[in-house]
N, C-alpha and C. Protein backbone atom coordinates (compact mmCIF):
# COMPACT_ATOMS: atom_id res chain seq x y z
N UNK A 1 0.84 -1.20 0.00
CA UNK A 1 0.00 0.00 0.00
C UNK A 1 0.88 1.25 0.00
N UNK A 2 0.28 2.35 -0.61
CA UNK A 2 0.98 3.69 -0.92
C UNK A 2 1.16 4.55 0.47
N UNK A 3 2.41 4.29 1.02
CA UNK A 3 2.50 5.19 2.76
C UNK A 3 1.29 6.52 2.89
N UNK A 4 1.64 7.45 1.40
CA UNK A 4 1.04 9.02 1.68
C UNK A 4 -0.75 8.29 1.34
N UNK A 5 -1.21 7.32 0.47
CA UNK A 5 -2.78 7.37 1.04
C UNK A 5 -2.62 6.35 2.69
N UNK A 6 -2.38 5.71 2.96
CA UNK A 6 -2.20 5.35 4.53
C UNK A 6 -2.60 6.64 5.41
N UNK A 7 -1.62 7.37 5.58
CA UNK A 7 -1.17 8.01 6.14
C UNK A 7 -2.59 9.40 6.71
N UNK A 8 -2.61 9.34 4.82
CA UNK A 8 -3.98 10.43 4.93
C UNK A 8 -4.81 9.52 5.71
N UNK A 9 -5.70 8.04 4.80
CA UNK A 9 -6.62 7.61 5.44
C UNK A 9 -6.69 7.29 7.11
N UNK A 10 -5.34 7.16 7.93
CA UNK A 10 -5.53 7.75 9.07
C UNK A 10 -5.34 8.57 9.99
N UNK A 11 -5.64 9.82 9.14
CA UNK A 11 -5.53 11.11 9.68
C UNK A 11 -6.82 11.86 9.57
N UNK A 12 -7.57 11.50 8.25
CA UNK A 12 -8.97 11.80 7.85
C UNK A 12 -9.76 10.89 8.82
N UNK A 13 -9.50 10.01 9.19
CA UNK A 13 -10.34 9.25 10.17
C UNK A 13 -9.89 9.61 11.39
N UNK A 14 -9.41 10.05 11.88
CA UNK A 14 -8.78 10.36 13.55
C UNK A 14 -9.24 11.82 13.79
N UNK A 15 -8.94 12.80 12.51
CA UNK A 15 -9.03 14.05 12.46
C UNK A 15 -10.45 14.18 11.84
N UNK A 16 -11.45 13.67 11.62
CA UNK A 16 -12.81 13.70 11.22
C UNK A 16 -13.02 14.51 10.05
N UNK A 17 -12.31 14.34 8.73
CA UNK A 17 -12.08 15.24 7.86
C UNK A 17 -11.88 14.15 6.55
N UNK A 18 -12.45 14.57 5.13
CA UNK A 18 -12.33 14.20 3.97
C UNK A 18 -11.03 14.20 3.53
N UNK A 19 -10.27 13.01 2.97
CA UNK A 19 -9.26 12.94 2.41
C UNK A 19 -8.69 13.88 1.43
N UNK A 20 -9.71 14.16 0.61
CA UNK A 20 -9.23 15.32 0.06
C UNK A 20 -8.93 16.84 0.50
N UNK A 21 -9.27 17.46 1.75
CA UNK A 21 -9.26 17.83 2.80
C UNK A 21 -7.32 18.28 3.08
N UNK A 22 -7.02 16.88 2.94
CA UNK A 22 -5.47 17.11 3.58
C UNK A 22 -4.38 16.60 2.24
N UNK A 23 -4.24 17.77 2.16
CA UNK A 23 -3.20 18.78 0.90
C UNK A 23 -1.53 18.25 0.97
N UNK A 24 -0.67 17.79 0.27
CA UNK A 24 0.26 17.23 0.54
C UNK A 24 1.33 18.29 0.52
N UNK A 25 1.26 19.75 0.68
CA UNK A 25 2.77 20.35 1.13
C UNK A 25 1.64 21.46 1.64
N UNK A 26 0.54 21.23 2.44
CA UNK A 26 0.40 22.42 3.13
C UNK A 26 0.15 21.48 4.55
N UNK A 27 0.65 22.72 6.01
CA UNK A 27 0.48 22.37 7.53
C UNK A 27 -0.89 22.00 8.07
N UNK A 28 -0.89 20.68 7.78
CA UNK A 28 -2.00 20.28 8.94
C UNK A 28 -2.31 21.37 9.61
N UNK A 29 -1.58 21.81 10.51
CA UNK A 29 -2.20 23.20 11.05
C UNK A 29 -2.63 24.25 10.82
N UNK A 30 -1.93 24.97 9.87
CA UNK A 30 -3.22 25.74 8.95
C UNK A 30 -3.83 25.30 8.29
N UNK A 31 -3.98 24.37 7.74
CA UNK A 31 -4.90 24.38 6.50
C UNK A 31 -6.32 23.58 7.09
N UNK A 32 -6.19 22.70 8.20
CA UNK A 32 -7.36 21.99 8.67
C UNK A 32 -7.40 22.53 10.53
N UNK A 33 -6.35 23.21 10.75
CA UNK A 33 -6.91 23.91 12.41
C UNK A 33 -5.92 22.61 13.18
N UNK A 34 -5.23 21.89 13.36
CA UNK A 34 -4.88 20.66 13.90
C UNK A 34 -4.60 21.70 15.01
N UNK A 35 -4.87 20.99 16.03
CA UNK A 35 -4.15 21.34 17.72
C UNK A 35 -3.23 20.82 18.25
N UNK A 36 -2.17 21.29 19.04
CA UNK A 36 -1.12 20.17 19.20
C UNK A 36 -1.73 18.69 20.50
N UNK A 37 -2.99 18.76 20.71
CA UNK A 37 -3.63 17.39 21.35
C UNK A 37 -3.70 16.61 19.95
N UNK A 38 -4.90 17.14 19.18
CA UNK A 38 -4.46 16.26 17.81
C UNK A 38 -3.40 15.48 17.37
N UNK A 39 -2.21 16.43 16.76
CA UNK A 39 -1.01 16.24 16.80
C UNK A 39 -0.65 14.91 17.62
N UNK A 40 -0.47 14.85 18.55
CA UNK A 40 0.09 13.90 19.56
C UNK A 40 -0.45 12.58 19.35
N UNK A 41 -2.40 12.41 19.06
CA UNK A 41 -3.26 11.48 18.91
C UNK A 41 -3.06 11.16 17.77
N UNK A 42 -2.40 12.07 16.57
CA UNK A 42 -2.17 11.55 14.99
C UNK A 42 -0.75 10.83 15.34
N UNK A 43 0.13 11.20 15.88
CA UNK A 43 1.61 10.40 16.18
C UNK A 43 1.16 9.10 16.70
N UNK A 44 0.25 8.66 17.43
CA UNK A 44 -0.08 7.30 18.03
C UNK A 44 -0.55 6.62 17.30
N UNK A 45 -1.52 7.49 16.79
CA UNK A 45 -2.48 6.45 15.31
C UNK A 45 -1.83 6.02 14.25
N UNK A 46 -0.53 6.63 13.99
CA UNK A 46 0.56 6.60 12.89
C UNK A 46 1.72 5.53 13.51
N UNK A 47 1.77 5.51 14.72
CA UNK A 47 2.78 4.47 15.20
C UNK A 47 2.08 2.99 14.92
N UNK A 48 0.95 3.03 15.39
CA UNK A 48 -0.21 1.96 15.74
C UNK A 48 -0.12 1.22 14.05
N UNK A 49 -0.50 2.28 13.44
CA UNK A 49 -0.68 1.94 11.87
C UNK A 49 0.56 1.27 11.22
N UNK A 50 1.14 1.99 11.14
CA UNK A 50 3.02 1.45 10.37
C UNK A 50 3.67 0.74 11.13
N UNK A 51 3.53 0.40 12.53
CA UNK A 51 4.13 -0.24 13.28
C UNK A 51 5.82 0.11 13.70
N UNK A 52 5.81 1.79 13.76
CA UNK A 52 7.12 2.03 13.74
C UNK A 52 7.13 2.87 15.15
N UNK A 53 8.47 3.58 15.84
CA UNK A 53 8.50 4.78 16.73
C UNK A 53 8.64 5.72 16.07
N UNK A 54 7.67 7.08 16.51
CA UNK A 54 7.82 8.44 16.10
C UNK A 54 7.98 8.89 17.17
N UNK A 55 8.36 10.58 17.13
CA UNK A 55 8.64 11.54 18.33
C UNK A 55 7.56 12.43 17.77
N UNK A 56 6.68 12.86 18.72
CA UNK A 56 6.02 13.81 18.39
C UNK A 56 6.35 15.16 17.97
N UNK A 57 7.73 15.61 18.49
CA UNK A 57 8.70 16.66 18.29
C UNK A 57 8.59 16.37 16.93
N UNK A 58 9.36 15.48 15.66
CA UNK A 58 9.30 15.14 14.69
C UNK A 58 8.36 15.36 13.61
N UNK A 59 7.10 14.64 14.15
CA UNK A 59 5.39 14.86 13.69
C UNK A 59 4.75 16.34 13.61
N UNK A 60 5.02 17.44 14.80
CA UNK A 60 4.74 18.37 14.94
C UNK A 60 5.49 19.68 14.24
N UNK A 61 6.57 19.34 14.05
CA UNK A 61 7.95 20.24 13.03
C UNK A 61 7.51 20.19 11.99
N UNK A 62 6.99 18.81 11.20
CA UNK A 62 7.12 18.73 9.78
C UNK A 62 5.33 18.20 9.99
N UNK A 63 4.93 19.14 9.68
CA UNK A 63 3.63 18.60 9.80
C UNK A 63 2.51 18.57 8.36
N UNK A 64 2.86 18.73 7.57
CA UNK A 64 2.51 17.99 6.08
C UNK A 64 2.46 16.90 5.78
N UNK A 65 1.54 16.57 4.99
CA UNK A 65 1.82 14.69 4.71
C UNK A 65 2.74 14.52 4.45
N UNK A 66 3.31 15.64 3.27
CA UNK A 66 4.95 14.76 2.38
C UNK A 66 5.85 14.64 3.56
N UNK A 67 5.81 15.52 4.47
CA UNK A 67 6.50 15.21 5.58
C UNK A 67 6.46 14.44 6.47
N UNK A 68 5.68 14.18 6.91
CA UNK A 68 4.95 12.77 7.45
C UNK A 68 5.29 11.47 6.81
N UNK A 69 5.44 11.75 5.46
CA UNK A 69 5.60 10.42 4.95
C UNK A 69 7.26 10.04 4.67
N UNK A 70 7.97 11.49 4.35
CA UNK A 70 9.19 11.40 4.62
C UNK A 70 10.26 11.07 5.96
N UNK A 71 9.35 11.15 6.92
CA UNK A 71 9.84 10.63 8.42
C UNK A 71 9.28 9.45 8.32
N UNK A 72 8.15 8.75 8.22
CA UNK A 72 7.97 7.23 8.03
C UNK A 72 8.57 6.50 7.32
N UNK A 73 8.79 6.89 6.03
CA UNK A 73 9.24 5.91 5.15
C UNK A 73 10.91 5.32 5.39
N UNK A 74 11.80 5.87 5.70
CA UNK A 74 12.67 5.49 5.92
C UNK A 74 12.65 4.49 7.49
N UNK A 75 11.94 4.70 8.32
CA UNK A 75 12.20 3.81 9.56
C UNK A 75 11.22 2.32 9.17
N UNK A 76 9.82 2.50 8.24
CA UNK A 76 9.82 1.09 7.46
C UNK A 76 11.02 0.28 7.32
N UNK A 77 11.78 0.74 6.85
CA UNK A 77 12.92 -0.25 6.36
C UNK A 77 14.09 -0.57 7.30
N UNK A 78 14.14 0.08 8.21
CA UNK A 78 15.18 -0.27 9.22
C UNK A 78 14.45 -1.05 10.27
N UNK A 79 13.14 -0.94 10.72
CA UNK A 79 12.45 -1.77 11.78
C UNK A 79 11.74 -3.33 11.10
């Protein structure tokens, strides 16, 4: 499966929002309001999902999908 639809589909489901909704180089935080409680609950749902460790520090810096998916994708392959 494609990490960046993953990724969206559980963020649109956690964050109660249409996939199309979440824009791949604009901030979760502006563009859909994310809070940093959100934030924290999307880092768990994203660990849960990929089966990897994130830092929320990490998640919250780069907070775009492409970014999101660029911090996941590489620890896929080392874990």
């Amino acid at each position: 499966m494609d990490i960046k639809i993953k990724v969206k589909e559980v963020l649109a489901n956690l964050l109660k929002v249409k996939i199309e909704e979440l824009k791949d180089e604009v901030s979760l935080i502006n563009s859909i309001g994310v809070d940093s409680t959100e934030m924290v609950e999307s880092v768990i749902a994203l660990e849960k999902s990929f089966g990897v460790k994130l830092s929320p520090k990490e998640i919250t810096k780069n907070s775009t999908i492409n970014d999101i998916v660029n911090n996941i994708q590489p620890k896929l392959s080392t874990e």
